[in-house]
Protein backbone atom coordinates (compact mmCIF):
# COMPACT_ATOMS: atom_id res chain seq x y z
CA UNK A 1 -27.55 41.67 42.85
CA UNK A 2 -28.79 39.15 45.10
CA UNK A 3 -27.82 35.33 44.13
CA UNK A 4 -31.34 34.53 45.20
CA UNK A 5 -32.80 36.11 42.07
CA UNK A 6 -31.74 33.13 39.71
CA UNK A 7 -33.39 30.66 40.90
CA UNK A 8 -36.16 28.59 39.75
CA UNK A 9 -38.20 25.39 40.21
CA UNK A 10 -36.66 21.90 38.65
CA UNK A 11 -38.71 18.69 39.79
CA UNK A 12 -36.09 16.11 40.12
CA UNK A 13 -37.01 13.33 37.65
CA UNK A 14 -36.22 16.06 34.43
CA UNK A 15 -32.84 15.67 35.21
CA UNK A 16 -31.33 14.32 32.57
CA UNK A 17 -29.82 10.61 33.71
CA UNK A 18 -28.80 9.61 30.42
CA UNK A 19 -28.10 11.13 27.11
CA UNK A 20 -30.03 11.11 23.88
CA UNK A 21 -30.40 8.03 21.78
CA UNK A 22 -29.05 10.03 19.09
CA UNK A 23 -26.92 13.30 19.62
CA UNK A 24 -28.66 15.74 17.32
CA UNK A 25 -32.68 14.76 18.27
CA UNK A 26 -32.60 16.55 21.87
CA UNK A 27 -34.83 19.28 22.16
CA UNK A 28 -33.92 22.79 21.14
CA UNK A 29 -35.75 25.91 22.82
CA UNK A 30 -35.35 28.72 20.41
CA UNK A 31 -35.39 31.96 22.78
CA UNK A 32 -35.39 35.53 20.60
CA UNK A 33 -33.30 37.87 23.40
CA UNK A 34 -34.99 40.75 21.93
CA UNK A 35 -38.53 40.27 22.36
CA UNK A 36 -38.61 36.74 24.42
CA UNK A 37 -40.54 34.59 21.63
CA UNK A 38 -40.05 31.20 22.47
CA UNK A 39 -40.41 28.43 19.44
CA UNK A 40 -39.71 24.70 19.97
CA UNK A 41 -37.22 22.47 17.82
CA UNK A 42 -34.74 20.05 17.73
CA UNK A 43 -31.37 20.28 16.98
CA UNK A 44 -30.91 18.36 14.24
CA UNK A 45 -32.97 21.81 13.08
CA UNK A 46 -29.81 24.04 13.31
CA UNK A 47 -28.96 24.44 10.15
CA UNK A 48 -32.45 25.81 9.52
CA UNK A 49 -32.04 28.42 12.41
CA UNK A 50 -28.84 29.61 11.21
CA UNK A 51 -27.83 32.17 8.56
CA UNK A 52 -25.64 31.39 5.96
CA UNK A 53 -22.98 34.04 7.55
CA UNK A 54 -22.91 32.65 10.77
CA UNK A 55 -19.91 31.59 12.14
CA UNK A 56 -20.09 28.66 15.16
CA UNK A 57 -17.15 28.84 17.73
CA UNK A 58 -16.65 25.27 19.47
CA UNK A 59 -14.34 24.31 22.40
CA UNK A 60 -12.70 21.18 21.77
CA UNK A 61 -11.26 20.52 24.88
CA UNK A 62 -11.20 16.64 26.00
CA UNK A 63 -11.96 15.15 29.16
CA UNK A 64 -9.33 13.47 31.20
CA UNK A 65 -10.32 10.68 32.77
CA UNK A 66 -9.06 12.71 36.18
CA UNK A 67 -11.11 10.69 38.84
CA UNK A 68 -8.85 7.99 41.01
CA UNK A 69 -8.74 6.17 43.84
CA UNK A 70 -6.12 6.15 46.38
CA UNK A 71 -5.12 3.77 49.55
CA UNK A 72 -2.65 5.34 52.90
CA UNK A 73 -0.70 3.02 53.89
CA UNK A 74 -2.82 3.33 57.14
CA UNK A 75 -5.45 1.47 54.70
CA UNK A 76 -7.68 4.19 54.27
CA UNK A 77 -9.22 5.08 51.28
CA UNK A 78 -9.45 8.43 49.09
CA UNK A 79 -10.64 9.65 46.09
CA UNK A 80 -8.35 12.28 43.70
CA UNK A 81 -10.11 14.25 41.28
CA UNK A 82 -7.06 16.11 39.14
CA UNK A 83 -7.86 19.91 38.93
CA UNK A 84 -4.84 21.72 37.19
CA UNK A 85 -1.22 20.36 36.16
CA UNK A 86 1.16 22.20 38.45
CA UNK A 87 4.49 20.61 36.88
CA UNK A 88 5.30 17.48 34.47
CA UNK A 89 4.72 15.62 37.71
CA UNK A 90 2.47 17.81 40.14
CA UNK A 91 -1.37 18.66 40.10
CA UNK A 92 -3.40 20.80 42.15
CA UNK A 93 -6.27 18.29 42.93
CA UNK A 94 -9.67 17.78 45.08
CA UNK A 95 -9.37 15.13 47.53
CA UNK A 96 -12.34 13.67 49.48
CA UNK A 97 -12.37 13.28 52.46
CA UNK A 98 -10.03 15.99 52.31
CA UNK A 99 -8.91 16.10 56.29
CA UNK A 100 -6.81 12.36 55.51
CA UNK A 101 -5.21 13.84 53.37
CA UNK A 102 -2.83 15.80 55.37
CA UNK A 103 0.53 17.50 54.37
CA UNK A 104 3.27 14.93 53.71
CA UNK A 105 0.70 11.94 53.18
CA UNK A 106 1.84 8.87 50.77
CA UNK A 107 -0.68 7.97 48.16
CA UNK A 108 -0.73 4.30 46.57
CA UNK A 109 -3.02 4.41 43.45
CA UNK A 110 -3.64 0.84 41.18
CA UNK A 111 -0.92 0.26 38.65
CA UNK A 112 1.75 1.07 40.92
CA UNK A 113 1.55 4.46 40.78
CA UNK A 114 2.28 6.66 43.79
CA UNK A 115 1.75 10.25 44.86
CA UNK A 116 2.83 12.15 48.07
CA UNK A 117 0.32 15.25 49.29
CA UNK A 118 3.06 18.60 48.87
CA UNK A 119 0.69 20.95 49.74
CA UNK A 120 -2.85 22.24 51.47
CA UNK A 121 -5.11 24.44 49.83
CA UNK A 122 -8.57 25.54 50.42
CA UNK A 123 -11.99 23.67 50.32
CA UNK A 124 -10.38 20.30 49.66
CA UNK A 125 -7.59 21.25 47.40
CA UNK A 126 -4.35 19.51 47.79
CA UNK A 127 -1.46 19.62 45.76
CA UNK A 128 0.24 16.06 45.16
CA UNK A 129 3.36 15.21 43.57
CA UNK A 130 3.19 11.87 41.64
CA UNK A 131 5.87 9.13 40.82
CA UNK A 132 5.83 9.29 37.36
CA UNK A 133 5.07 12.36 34.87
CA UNK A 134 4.57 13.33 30.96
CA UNK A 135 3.53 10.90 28.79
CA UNK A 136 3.96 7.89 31.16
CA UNK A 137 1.87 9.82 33.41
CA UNK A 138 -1.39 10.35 30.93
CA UNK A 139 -0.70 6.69 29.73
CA UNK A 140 -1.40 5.28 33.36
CA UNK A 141 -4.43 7.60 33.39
CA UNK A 142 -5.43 6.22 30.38
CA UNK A 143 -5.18 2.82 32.25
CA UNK A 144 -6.46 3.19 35.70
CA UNK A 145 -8.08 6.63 35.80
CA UNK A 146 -12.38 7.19 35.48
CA UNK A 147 -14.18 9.92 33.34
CA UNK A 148 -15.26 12.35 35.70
CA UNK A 149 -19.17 12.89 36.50
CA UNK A 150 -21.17 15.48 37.73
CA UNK A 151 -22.65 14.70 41.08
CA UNK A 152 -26.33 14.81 40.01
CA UNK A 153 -25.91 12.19 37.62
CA UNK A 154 -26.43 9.07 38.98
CA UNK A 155 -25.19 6.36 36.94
CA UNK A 156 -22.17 5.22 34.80
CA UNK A 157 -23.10 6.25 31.01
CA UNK A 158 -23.47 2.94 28.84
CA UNK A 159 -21.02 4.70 26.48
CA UNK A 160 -18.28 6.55 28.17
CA UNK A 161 -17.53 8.18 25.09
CA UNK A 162 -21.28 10.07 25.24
CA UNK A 163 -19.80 12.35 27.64
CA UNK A 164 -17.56 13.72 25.09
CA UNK A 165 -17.68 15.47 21.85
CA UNK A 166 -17.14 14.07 18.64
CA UNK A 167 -14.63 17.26 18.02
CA UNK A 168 -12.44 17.02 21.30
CA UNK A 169 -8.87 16.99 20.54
CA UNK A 170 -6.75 18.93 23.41
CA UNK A 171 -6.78 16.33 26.80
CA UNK A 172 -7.58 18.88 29.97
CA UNK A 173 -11.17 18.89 31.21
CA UNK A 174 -12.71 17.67 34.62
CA UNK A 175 -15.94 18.29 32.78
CA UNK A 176 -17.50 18.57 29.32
CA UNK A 177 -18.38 21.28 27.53
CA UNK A 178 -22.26 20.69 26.88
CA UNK A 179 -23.63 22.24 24.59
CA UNK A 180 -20.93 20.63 22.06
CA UNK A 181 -22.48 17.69 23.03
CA UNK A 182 -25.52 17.66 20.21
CA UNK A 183 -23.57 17.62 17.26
CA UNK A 184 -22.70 14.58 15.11
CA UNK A 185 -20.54 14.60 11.62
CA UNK A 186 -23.50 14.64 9.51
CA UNK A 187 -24.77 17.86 11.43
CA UNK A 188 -21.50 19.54 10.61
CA UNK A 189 -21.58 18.55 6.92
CA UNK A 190 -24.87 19.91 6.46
CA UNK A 191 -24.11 22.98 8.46
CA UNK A 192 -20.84 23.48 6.01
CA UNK A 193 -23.57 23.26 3.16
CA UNK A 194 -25.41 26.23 4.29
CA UNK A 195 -21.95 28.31 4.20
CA UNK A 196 -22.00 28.08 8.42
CA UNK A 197 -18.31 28.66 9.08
CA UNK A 198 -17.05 26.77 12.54
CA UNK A 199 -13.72 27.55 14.14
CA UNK A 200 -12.61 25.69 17.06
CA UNK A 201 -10.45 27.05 20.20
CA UNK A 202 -9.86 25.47 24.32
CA UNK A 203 -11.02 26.06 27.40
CA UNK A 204 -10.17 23.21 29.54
CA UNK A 205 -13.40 23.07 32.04
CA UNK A 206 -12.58 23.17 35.78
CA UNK A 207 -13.19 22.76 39.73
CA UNK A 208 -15.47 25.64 39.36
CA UNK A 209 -18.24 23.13 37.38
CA UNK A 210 -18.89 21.57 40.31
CA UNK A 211 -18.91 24.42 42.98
CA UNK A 212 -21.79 26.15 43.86
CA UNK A 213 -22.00 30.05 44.10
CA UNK A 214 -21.53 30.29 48.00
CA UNK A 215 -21.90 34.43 48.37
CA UNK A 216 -25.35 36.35 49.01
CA UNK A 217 -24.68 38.59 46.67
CA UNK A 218 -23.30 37.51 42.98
CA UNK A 219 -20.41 40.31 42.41
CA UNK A 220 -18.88 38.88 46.01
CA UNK A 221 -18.23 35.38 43.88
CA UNK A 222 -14.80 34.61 42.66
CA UNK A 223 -14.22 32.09 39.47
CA UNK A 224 -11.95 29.68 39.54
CA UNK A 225 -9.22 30.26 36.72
CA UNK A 226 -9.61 27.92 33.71
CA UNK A 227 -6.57 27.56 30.97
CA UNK A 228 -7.53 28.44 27.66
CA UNK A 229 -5.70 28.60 24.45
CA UNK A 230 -6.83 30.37 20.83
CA UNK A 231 -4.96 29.51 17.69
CA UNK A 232 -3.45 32.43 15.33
CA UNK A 233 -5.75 30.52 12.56
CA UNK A 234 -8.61 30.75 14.79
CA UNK A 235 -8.14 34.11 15.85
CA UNK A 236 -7.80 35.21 12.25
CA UNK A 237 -10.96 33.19 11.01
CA UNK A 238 -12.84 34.84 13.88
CA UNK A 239 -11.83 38.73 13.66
CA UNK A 240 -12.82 38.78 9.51
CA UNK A 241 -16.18 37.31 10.12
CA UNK A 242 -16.59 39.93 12.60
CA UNK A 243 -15.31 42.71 10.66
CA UNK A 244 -17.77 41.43 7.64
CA UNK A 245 -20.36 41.75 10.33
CA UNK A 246 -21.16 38.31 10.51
CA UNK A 247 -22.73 36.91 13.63
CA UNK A 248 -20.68 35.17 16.49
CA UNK A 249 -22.64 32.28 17.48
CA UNK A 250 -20.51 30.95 20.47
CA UNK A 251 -21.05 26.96 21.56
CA UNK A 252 -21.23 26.59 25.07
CA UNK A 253 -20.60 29.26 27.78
CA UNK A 254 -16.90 27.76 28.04
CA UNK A 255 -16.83 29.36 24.31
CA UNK A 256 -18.04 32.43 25.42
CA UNK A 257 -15.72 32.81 28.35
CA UNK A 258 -12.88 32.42 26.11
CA UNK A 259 -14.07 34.87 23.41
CA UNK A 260 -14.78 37.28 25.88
CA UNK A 261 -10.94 36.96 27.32
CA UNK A 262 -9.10 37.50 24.25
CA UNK A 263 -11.55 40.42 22.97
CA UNK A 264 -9.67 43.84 23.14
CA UNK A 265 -11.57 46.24 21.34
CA UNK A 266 -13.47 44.28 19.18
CA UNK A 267 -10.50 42.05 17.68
CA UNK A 268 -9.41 38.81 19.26
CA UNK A 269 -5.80 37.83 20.33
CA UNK A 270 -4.50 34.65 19.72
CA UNK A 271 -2.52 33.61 22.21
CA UNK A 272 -3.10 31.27 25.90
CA UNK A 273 -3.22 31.72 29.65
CA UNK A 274 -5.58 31.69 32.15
CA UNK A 275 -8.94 33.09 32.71
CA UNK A 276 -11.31 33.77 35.71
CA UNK A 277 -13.73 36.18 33.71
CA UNK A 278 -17.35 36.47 35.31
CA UNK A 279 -19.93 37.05 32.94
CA UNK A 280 -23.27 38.43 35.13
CA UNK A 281 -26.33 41.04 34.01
CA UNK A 282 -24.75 44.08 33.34
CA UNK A 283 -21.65 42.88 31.45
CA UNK A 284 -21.09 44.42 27.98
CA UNK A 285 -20.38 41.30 25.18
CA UNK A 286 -17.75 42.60 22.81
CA UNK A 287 -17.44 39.43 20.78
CA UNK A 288 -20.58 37.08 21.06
CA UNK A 289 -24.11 37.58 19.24
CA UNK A 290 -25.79 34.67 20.30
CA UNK A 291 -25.79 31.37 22.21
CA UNK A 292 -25.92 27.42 21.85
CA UNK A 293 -26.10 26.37 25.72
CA UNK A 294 -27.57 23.81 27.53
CA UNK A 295 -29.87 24.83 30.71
CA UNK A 296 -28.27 25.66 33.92
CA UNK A 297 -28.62 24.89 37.81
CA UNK A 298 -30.37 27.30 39.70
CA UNK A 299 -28.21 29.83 40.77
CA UNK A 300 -25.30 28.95 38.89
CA UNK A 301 -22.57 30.91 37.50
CA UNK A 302 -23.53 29.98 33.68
CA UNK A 303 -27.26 30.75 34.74
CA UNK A 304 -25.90 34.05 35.19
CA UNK A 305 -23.78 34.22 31.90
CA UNK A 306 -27.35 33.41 29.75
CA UNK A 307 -28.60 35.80 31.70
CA UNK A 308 -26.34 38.51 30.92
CA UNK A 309 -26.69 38.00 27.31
CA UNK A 310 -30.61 37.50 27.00
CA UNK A 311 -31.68 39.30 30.03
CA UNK A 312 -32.71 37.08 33.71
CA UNK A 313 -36.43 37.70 33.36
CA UNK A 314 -36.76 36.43 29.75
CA UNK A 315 -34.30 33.55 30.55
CA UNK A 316 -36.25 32.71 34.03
CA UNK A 317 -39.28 32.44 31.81
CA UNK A 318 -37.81 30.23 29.14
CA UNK A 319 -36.66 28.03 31.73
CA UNK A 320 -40.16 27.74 33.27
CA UNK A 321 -41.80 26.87 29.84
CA UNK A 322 -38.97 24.37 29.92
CA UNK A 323 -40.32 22.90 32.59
CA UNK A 324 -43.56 23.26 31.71
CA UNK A 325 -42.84 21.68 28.48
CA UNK A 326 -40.71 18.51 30.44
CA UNK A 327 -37.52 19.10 28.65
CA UNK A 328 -34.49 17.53 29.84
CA UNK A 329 -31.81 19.75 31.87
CA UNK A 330 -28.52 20.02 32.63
CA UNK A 331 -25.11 17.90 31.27
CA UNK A 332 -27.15 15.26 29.33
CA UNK A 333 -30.48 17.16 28.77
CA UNK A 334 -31.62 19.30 26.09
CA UNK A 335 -30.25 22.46 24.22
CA UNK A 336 -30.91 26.48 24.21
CA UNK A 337 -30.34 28.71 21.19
CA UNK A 338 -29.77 32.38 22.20
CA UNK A 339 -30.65 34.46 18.99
């Protein structure tokens, strides 16, 4: 399968800049995966859309504001974006430009804090050990660090806090989950009045958000691992609605990774680790009946995921009325419900 084959046409200017006014009034494209019918909503329409049985699975992970900003003592300047906590002290990190930042290499970051580069990795990754760790650590991020952007958005969000759910509770992301990014406290109350159960688990989004697919063909690509965790209460909640035969609607592809991992036979284990599942046409879902997502760069690892669950021609043409239709795309655009 040739990477080539998910691509598509996206005029510039329907990237999405900024978010919504209001969470819940982006557009929703309503795609049936067994017969391609395409309907157009919004998503403060979910609760219409969804049975009474469903049950909604959510990552809360939170973003850490991971991006700093680091002098040598040469005076050059370098920017850190944490990737993965190595220790209480060291994280594996992606450093730009990447060639400063050499083995042994003393880091001076504001508010006094310090790092030293303890180790070389691979397309920009560096491991640095920092002066400080634990709580004192995620304080001075708290302090001096930035939220983390994707490179196709342009400018600084108005409200920070727009680039994170109203539900994220576990501190771990470089990115946010998307699709969780719709949903407001009223939404949730009136989903809870149709009897739409919601259970929540992690997947702390990584390095591989912002890495394109660089293979020709798409089973040569390797994912970066992700941590994820799923609680005994959420593994429970989840493995009796599927055993009443209630439908899995999973939030976000990050959702669906995770479901995916812990599925063995039908049942989910609670438990947490690390996962570098890759979800393309072909794959078999165990766990997950249908999709909230947001749309996906062209040949893009989650463009493969939908694919996989609603089939690439029928989400190629979706994504064409989509931009027929001048819906929004990508982190701050519009939705996608897979039913």
């Amino acid at each position: 399968m040739k990477v080539s084959e998910f691509d598509y046409t996206l005029p510039p200017e329907l990237i999405a800049q900024h978010p919504c006014q209001r969470r819940d009034h982006s557009r929703l494209l309503v795609l049936d995966k067994k017969n391609g019918a395409i309907s157009h909503r919004h998503f403060y329409d979910l609760p219409s859309l969804l049975g009474s049985n469903d049950l909604l699975v959510l990552n809360d992970t939170k973003i850490l504001p991971a991006r700093l900003f680091a002098r040598k003592p040469t005076g050059g300047q370098l920017e850190v974006l944490l990737i993965n906590p190595v220790d209480d002290r060291t994280w594996s990190c992606l450093v730009k430009p990447a060639k400063r930042a050499t083995a042994a290499t003393q880091l001076q970051f504001a508010g006094g804090l310090r790092g030293e580069v303890v180790g070389l990795g691979d397309e920009g990754l560096r491991t640095i050990r920092f002066s400080i760790g634990g709580q004192e650590f995620q304080d001075k991020l708290a302090q001096i660090g930035e939220m983390p952007l994707p490179p196709y958005i342009h400018e600084k969000p108005a409200d920070p806090g727009r680039y994170q759910t109203v539900y994220a509770a576990a501190p771990g992301a470089v990115a946010a989950p998307t699709a969780g990014l719709h949903f407001t406290p009223e939404l949730f109350r009136q989903l809870e009045e149709k009897g739409v159960e919601t259970a929540f688990l992690t997947l702390h989004v990584g390095i591989g958000t912002f890495r394109p697919v660089s293979a020709e063909n798409v089973e040569e690509h390797h994912m970066h691992r992700e941590y994820y965790a799923i609680s005994p209460e959420t593994a429970r909640i989840i493995n009796e609605a599927k055993a009443r035969g209630n439908r899995i609607v999973a939030v976000g592809t990050t959702s669906v990774r995770v479901l995916e991992t812990a599925a063995w036979e039908g049942v989910i284990t609670p438990g947490s680790g690390w996962t570098d599942i890759f979800i393309y046409p072909g794959y078999r879902f165990s766990m997950v009946d249908a999709l909230i997502t947001n749309f996906h760069l062209p040949h893009s690892t989650l463009l493969m995921l939908v694919s996989a669950l609603a089939g690439r021609e029928r989400i190629l043409a979706a994504y064409q009325e989509a931009v027929a239709r001048e819906y929004r795309f990508f982190s701050f655009g519009d939705a996608m419900l897979i039913l």
